[in-house]
C-alpha atoms as a PDB file:
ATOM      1  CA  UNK A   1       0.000   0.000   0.000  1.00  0.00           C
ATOM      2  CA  UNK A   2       1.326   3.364  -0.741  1.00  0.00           C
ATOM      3  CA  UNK A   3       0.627   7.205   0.738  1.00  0.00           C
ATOM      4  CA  UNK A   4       0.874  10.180  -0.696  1.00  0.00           C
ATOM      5  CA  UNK A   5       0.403  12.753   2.366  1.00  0.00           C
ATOM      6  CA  UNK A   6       0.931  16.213   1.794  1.00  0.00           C
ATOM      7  CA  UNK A   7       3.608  16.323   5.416  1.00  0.00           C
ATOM      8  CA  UNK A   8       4.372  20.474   4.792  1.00  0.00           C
ATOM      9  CA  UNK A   9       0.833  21.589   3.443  1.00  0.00           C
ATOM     10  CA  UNK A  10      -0.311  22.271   7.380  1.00  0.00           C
ATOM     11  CA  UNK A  11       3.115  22.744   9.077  1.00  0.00           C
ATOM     12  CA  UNK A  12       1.896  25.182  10.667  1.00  0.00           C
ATOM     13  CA  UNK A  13      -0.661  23.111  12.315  1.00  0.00           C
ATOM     14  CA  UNK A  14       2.030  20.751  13.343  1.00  0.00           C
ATOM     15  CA  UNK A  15       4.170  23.064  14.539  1.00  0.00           C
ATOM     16  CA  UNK A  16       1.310  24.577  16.494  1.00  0.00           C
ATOM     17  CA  UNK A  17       0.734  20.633  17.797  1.00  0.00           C
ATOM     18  CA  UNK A  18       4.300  20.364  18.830  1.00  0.00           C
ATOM     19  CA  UNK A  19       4.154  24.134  20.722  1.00  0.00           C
ATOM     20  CA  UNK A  20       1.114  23.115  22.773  1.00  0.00           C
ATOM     21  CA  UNK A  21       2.866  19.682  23.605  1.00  0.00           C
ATOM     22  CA  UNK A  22       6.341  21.981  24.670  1.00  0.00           C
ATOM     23  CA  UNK A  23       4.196  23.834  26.851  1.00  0.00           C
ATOM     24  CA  UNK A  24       2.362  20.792  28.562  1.00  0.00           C
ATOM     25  CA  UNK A  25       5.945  19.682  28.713  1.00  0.00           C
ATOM     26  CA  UNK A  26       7.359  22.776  30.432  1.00  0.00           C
ATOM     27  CA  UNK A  27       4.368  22.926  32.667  1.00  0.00           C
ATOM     28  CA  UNK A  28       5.033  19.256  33.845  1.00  0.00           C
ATOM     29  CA  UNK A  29       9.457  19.996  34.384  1.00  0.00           C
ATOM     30  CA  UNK A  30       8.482  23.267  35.817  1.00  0.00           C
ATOM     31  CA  UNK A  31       5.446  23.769  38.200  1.00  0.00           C
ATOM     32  CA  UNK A  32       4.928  19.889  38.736  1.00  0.00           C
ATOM     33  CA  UNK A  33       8.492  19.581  38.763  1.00  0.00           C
ATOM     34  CA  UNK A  34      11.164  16.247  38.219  1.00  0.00           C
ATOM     35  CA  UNK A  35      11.123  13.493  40.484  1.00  0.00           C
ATOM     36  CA  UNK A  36      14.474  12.701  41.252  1.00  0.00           C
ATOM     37  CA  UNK A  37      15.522   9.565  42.515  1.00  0.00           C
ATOM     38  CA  UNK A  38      18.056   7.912  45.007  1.00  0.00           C
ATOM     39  CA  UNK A  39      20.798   7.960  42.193  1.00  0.00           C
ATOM     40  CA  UNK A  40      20.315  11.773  42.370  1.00  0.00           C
ATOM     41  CA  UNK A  41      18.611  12.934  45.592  1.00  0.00           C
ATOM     42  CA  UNK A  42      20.652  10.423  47.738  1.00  0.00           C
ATOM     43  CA  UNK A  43      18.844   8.318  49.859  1.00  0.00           C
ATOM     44  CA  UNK A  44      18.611   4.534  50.947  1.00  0.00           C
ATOM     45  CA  UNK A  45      17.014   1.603  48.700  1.00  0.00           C
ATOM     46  CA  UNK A  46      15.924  -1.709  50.820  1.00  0.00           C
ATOM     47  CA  UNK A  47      14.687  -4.610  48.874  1.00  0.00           C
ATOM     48  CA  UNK A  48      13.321  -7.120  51.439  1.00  0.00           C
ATOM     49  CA  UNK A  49      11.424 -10.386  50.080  1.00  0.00           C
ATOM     50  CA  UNK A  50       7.971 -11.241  51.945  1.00  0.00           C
ATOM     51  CA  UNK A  51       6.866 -14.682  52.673  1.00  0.00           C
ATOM     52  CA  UNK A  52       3.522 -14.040  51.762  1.00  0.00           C
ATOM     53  CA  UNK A  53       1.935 -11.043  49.500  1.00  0.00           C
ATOM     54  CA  UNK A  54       1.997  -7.740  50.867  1.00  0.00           C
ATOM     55  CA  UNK A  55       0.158  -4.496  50.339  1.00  0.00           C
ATOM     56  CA  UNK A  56       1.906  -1.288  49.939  1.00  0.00           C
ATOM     57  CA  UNK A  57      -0.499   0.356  52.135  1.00  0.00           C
ATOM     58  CA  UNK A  58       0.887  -1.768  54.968  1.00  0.00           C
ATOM     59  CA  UNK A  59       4.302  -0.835  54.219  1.00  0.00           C
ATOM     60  CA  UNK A  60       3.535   2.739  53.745  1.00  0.00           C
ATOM     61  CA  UNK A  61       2.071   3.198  57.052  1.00  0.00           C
ATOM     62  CA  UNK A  62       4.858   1.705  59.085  1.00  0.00           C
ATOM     63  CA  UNK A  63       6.899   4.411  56.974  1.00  0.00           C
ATOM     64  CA  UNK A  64       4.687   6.868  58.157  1.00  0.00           C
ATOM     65  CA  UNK A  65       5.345   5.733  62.023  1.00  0.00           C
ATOM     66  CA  UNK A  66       8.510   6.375  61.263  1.00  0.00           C
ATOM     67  CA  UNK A  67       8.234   9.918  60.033  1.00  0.00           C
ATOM     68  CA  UNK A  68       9.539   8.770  56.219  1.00  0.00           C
ATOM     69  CA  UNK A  69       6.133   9.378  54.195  1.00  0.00           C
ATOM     70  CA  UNK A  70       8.041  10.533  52.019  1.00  0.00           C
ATOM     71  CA  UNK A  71       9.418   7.466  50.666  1.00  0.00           C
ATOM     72  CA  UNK A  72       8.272   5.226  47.768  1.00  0.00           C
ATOM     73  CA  UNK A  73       7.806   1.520  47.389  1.00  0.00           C
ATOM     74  CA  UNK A  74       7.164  -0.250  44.344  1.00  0.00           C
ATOM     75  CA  UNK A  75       6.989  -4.045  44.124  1.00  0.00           C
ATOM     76  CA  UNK A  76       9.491  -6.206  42.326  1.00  0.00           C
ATOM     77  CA  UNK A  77       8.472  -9.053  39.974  1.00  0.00           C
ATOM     78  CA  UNK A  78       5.165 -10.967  40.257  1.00  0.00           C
ATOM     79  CA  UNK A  79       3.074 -12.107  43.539  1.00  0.00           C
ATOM     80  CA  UNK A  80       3.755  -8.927  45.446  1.00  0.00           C
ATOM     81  CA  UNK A  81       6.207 -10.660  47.679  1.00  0.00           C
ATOM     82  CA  UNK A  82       9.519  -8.567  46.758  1.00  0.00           C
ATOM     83  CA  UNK A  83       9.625  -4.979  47.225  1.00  0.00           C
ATOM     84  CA  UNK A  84      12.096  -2.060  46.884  1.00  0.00           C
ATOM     85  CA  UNK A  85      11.785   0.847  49.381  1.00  0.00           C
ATOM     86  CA  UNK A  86      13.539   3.957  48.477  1.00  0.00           C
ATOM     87  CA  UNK A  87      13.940   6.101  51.942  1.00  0.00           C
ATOM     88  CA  UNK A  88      15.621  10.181  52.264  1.00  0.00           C
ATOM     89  CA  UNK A  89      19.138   9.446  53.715  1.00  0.00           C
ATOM     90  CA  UNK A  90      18.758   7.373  56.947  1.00  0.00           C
ATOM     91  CA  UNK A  91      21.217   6.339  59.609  1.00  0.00           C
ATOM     92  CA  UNK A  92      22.321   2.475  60.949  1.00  0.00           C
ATOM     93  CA  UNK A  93      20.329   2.871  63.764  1.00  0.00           C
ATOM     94  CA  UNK A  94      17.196   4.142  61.778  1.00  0.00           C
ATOM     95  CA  UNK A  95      17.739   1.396  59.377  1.00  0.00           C
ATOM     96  CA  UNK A  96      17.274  -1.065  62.059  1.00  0.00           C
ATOM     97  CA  UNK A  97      14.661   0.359  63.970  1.00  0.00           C
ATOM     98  CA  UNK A  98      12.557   0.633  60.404  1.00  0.00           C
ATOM     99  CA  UNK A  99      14.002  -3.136  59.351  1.00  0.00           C
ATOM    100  CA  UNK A 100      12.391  -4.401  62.744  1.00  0.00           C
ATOM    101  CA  UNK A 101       9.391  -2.218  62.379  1.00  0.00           C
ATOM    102  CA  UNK A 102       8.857  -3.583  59.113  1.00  0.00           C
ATOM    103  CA  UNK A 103       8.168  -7.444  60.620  1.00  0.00           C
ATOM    104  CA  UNK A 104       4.309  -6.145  61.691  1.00  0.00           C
ATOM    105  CA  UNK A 105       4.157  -6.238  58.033  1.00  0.00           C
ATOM    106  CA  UNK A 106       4.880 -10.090  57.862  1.00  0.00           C
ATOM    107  CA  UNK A 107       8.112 -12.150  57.778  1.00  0.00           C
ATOM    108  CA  UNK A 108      10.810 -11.228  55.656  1.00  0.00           C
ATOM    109  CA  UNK A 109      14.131 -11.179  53.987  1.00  0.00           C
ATOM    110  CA  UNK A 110      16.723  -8.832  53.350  1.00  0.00           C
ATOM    111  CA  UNK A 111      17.880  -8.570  50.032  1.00  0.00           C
ATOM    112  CA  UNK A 112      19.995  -5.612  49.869  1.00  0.00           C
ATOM    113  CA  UNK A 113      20.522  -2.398  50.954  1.00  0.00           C
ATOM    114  CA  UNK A 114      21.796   0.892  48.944  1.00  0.00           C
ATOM    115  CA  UNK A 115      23.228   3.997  49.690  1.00  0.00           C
ATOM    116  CA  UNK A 116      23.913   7.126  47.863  1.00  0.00           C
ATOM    117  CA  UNK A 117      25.143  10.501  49.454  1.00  0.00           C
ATOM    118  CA  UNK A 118      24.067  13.361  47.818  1.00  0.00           C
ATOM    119  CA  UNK A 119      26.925  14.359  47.412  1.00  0.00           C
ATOM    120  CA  UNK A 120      27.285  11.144  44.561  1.00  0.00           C
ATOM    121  CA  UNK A 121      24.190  12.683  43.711  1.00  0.00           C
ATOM    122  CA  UNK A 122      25.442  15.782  42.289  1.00  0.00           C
ATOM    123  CA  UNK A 123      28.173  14.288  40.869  1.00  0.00           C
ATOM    124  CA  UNK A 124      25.650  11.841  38.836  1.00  0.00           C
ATOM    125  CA  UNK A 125      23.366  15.026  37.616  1.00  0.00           C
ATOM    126  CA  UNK A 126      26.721  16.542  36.299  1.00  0.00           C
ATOM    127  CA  UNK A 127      27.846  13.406  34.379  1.00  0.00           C
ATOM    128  CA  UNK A 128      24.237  13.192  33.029  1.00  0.00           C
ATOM    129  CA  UNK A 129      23.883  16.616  31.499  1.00  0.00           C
ATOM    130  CA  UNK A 130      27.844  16.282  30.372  1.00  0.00           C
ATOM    131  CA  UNK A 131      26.672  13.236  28.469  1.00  0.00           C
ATOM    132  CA  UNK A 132      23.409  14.560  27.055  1.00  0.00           C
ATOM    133  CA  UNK A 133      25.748  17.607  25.781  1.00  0.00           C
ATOM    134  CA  UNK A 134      28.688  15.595  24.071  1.00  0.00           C
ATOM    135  CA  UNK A 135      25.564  13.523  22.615  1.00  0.00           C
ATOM    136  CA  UNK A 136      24.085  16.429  21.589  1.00  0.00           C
ATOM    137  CA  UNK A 137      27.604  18.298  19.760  1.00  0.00           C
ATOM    138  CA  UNK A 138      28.323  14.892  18.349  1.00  0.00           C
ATOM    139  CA  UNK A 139      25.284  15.049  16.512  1.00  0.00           C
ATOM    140  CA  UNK A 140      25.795  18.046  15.045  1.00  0.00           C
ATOM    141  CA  UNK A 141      29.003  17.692  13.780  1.00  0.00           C
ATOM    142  CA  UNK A 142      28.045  14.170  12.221  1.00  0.00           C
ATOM    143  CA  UNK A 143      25.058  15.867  10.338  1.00  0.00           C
ATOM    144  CA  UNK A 144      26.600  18.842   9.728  1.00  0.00           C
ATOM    145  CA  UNK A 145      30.021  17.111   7.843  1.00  0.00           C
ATOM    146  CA  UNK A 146      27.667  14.819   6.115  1.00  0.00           C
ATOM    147  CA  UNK A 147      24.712  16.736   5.045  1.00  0.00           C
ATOM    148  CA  UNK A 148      25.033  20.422   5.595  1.00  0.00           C
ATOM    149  CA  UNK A 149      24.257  23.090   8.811  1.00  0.00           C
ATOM    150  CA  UNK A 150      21.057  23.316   8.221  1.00  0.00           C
ATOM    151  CA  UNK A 151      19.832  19.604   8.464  1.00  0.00           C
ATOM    152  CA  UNK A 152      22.158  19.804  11.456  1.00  0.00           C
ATOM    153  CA  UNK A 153      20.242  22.653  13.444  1.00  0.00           C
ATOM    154  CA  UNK A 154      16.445  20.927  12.012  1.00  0.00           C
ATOM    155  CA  UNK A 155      17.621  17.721  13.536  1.00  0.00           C
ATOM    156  CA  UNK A 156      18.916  19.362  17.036  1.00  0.00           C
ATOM    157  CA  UNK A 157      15.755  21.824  16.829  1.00  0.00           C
ATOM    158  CA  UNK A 158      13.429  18.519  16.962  1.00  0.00           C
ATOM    159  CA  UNK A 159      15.464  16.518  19.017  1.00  0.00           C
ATOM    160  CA  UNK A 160      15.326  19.473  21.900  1.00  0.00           C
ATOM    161  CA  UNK A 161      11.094  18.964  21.512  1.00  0.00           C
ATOM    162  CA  UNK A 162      11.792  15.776  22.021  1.00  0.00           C
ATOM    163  CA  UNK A 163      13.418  15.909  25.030  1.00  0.00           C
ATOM    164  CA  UNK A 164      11.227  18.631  26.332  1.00  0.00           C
ATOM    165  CA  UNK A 165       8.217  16.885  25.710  1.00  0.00           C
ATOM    166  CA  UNK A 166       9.258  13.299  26.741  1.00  0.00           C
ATOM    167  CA  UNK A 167      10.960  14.837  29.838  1.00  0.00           C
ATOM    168  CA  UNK A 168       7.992  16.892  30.533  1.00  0.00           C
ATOM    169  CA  UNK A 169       5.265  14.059  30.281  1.00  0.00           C
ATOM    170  CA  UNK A 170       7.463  12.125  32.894  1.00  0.00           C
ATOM    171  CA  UNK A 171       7.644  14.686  35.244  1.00  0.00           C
ATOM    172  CA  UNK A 172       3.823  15.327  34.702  1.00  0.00           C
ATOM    173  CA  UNK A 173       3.339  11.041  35.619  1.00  0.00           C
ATOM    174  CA  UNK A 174       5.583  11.763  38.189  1.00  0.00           C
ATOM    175  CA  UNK A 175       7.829   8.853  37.302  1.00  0.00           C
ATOM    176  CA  UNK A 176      11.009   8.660  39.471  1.00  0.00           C
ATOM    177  CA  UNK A 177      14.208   9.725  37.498  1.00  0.00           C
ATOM    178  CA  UNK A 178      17.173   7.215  37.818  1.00  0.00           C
ATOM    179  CA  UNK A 179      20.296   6.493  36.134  1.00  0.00           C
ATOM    180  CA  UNK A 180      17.573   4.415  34.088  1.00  0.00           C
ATOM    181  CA  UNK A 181      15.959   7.499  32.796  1.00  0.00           C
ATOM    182  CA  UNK A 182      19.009   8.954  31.287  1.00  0.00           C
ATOM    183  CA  UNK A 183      20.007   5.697  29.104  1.00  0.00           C
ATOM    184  CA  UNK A 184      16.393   6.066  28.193  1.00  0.00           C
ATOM    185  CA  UNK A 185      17.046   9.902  26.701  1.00  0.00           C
ATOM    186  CA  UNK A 186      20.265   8.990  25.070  1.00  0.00           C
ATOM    187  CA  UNK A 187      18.833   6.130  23.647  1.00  0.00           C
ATOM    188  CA  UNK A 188      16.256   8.729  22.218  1.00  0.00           C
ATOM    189  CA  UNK A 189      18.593  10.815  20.929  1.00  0.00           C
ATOM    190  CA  UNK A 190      20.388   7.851  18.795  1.00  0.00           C
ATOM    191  CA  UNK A 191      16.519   6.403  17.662  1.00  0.00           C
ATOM    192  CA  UNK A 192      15.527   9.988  16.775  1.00  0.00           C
ATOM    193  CA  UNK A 193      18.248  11.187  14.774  1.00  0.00           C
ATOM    194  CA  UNK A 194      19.015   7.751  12.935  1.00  0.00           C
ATOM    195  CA  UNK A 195      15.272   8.355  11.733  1.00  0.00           C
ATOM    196  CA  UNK A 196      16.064  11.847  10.785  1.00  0.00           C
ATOM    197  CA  UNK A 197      19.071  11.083   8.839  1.00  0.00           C
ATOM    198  CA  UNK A 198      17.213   8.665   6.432  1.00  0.00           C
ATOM    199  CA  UNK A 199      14.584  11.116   6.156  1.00  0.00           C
ATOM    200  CA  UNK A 200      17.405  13.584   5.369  1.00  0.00           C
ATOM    201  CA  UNK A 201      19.298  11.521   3.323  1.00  0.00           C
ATOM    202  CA  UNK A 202      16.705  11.033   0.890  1.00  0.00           C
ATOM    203  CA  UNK A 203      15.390  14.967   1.054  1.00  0.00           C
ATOM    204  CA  UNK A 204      19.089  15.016  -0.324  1.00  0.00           C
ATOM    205  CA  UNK A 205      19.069  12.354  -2.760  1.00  0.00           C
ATOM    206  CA  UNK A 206      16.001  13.936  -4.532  1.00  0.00           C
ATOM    207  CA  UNK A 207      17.402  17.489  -4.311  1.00  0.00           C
ATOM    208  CA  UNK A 208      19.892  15.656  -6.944  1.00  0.00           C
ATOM    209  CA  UNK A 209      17.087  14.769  -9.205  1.00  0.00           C
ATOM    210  CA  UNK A 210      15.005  18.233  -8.717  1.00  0.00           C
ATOM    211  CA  UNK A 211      13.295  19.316 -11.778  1.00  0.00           C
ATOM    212  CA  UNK A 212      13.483  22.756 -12.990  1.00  0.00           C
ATOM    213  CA  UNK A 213      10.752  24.222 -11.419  1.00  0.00           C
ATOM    214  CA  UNK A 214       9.839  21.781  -9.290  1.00  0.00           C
ATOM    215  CA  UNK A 215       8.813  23.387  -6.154  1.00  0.00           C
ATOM    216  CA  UNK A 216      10.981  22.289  -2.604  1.00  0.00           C
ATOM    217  CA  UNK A 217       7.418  21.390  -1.115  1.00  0.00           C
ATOM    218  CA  UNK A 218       7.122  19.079  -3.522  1.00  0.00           C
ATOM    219  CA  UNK A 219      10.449  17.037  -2.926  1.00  0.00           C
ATOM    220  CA  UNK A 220      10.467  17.398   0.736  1.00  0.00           C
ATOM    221  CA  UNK A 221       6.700  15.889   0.069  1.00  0.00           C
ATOM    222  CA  UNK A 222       7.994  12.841  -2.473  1.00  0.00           C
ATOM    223  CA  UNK A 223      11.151  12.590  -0.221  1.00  0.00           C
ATOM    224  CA  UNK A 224       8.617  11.505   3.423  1.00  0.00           C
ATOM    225  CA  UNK A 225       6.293   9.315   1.346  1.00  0.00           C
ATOM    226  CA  UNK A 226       9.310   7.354   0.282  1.00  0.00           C
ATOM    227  CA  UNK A 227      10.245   6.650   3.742  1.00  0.00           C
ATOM    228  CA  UNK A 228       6.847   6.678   5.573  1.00  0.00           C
ATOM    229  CA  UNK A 229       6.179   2.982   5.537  1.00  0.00           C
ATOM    230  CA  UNK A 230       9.733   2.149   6.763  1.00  0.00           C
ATOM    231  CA  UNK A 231       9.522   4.749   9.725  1.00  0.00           C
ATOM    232  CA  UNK A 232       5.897   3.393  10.748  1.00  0.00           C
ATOM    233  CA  UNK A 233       6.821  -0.111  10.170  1.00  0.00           C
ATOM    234  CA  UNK A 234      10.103   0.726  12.717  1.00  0.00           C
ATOM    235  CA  UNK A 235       8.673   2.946  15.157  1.00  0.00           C
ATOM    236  CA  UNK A 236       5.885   0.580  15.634  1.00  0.00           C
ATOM    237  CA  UNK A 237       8.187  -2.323  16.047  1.00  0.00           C
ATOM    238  CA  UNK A 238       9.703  -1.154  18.386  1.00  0.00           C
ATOM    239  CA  UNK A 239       7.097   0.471  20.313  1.00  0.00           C
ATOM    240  CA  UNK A 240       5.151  -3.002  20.529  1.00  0.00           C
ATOM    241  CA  UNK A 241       8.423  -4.083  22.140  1.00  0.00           C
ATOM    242  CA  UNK A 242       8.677  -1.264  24.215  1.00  0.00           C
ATOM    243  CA  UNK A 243       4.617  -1.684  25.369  1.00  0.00           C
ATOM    244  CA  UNK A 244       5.599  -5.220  26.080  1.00  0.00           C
ATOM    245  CA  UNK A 245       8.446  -4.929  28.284  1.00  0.00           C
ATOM    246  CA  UNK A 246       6.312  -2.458  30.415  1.00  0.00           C
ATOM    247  CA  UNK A 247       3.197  -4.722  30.686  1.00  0.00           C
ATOM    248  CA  UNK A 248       5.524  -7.708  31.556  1.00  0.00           C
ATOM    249  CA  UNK A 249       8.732  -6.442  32.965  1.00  0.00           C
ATOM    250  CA  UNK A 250      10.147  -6.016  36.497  1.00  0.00           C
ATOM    251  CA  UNK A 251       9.766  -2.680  38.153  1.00  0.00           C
ATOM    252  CA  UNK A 252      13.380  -2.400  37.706  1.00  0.00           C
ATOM    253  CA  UNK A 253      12.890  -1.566  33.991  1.00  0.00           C
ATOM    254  CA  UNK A 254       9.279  -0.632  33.616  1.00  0.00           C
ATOM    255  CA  UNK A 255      10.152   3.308  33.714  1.00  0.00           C
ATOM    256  CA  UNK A 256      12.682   2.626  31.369  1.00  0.00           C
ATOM    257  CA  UNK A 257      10.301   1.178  29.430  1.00  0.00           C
ATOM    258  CA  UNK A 258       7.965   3.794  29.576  1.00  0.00           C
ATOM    259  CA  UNK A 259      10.469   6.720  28.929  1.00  0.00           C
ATOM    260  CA  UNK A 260      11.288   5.202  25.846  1.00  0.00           C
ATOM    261  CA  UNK A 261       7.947   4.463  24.472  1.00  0.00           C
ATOM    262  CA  UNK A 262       6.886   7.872  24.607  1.00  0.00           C
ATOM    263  CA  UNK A 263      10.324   9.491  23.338  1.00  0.00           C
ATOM    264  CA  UNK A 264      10.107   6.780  20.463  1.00  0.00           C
ATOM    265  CA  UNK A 265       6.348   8.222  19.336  1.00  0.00           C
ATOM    266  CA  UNK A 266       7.039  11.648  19.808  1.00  0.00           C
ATOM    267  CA  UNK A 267      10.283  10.902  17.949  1.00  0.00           C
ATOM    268  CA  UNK A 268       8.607   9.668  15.102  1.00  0.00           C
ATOM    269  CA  UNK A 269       6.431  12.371  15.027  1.00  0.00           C
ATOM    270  CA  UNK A 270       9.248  15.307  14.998  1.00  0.00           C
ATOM    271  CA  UNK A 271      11.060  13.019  12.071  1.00  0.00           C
ATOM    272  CA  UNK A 272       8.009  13.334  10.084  1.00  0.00           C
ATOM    273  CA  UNK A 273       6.189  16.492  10.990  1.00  0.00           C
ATOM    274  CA  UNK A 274       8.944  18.975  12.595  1.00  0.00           C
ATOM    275  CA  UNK A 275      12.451  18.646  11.491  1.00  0.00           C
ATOM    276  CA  UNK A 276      11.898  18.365   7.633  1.00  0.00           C
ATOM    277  CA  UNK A 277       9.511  21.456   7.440  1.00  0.00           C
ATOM    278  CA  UNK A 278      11.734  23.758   9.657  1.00  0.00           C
ATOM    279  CA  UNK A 279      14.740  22.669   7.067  1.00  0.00           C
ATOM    280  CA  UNK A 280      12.690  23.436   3.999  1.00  0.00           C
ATOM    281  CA  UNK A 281      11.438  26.846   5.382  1.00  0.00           C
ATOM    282  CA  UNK A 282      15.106  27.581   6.102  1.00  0.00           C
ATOM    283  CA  UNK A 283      16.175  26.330   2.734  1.00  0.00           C
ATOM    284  CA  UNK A 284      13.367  28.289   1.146  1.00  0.00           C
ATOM    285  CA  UNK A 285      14.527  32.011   3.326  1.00  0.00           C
ATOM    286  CA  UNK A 286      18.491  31.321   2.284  1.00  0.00           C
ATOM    287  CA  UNK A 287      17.386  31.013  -1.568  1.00  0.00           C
ATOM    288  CA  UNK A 288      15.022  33.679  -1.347  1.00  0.00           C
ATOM    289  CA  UNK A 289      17.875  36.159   0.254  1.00  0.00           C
ATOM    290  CA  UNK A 290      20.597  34.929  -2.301  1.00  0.00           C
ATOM    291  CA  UNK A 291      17.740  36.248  -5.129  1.00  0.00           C
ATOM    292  CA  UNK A 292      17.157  39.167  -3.475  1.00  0.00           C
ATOM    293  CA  UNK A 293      20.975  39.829  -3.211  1.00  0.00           C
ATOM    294  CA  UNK A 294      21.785  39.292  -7.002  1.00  0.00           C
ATOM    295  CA  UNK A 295      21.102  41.985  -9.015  1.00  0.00           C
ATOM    296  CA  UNK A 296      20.541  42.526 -12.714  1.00  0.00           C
ATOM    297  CA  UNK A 297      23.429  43.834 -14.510  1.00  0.00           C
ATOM    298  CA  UNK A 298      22.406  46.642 -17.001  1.00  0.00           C
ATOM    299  CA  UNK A 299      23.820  46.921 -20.366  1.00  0.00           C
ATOM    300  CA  UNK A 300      25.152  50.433 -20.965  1.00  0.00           C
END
């Protein structure tokens, strides 16, 4: 089966799409604001191993008794027998006092326990955004030698609404951020801009075989219908995968799971609907300038 969607026709209703998505994303990093983690916040992780199932509302209220509401727990695996609590920065002695605390619960046994200082914390939200930046240069020195500036800045352009809106619908689910969470967005960043450069590399491979007259709508238009099917067929792929591994897998990797799921869609989307029409409306204001700048040569 084949398509023949006019992609640039209503960019500015996509672009108007992907605004009102930034701002539900800035709304969610800003005013409900990230949930950061153990691996960030410091703090102590217990994962203790129930004989018998066990509610959350049981374990939350012996939390409570001991003045930690403020802690999560999320199960681990099936039959809601293993659980990971992730406490503020406790001592030995407060450790023990909640470990023996925790027996009114049921019997147990102690898996592990975790702890960060915050001061590892810091040092783990500096590596992150170091990482996210190198990622980010990289990129645009790869697309930049290889295609031109211009595909460069259209692929970094979509790839920050990406991570604002991905970012910002996790903060608004309120999804704890781990280490986890930033393999997720670098993960994004090589899915997104792998889809871009096909898309780009074929905008390019058509600008080769532009007719006179042909209009750039027109190729940027041939150029996504050529690749639409594959980026569908992909995308969905792998966000069957992705669905799966968050129905079925462990706690561990389930925000993982979902991270990636909704960068991969709103990837796809930017590929298709953002980057390629912010390229050719650049494209089209640096030919129109280099007209305006030539001038007609009289003939004395």
């Amino acid at each position: 089966m084949t398509f023949h969607l006019d992609f640039v026709k209503h960019w500015k209703l996509w672009f108007a799409l992907a605004a009102a998505l930034c701002l539900v994303g800035l709304f969610g990093i800003f005013v409900r604001g990230l949930n950061y983690g153990i691996d960030f916040t410091g703090g102590t992780q217990l994962q203790l191993r129930f004989t018998r199932a066990v509610s959350t509302t049981a374990i939350d209220a012996v939390l409570d008794r001991q003045h930690l509401s403020q802690s999560t727990v999320v199960y681990i695996g099936s039959g809601h027998r293993e659980v990971q609590i992730t406490t503020p920065t406790i001592s030995e002695g407060q450790r023990d006092t909640l470990l023996a605390k925790m027996h009114s619960v049921g019997p147990y046994q102690e898996i592990s326990t975790n702890r960060v200082s915050s001061i590892i914390g810091k040092q783990t939200e500096r590596t992150a955004l170091l990482a996210v930046l190198i990622a980010t240069a990289a990129i645009i020195v790869y697309i930049a030698i290889r295609f031109e500036m211009r595909f460069a800045l259209a692929g970094i352009i979509a790839l920050l609404l990406d991570v604002i809106m991905t970012v910002g619908i996790i903060a608004l689910i309120h999804i704890v951020l781990t280490t986890y969470f930033i393999m997720a967005v670098l993960t994004i960043f090589g899915y997104s801009m792998n889809d871009r450069i096909i898309v780009f590399d074929r905008i390019r491979e058509n600008l080769h075989k532009q007719r006179k007259n042909e209009p750039l709508e027109d190729v940027v238009n041939k150029s996504l219908n050529q690749v639409l099917m594959r980026s569908i067929n992909t995308s969905s792929t792998v966000m069957l995968a992705l669905a799966a591994l968050l129905v079925l897998g462990g706690a561990s990797i389930r925000d993982f799971s979902l991270t990636m799921l909704v960068g991969v869609f709103l990837g796809t989307f930017t590929s298709l609907f953002i980057a390629s029409p912010v390229w050719m409306l650049w494209r089209k204001r640096d030919d129109a300038r280099r007209r305006a700048s030539v001038r007609p040569v009289r003939a004395d």
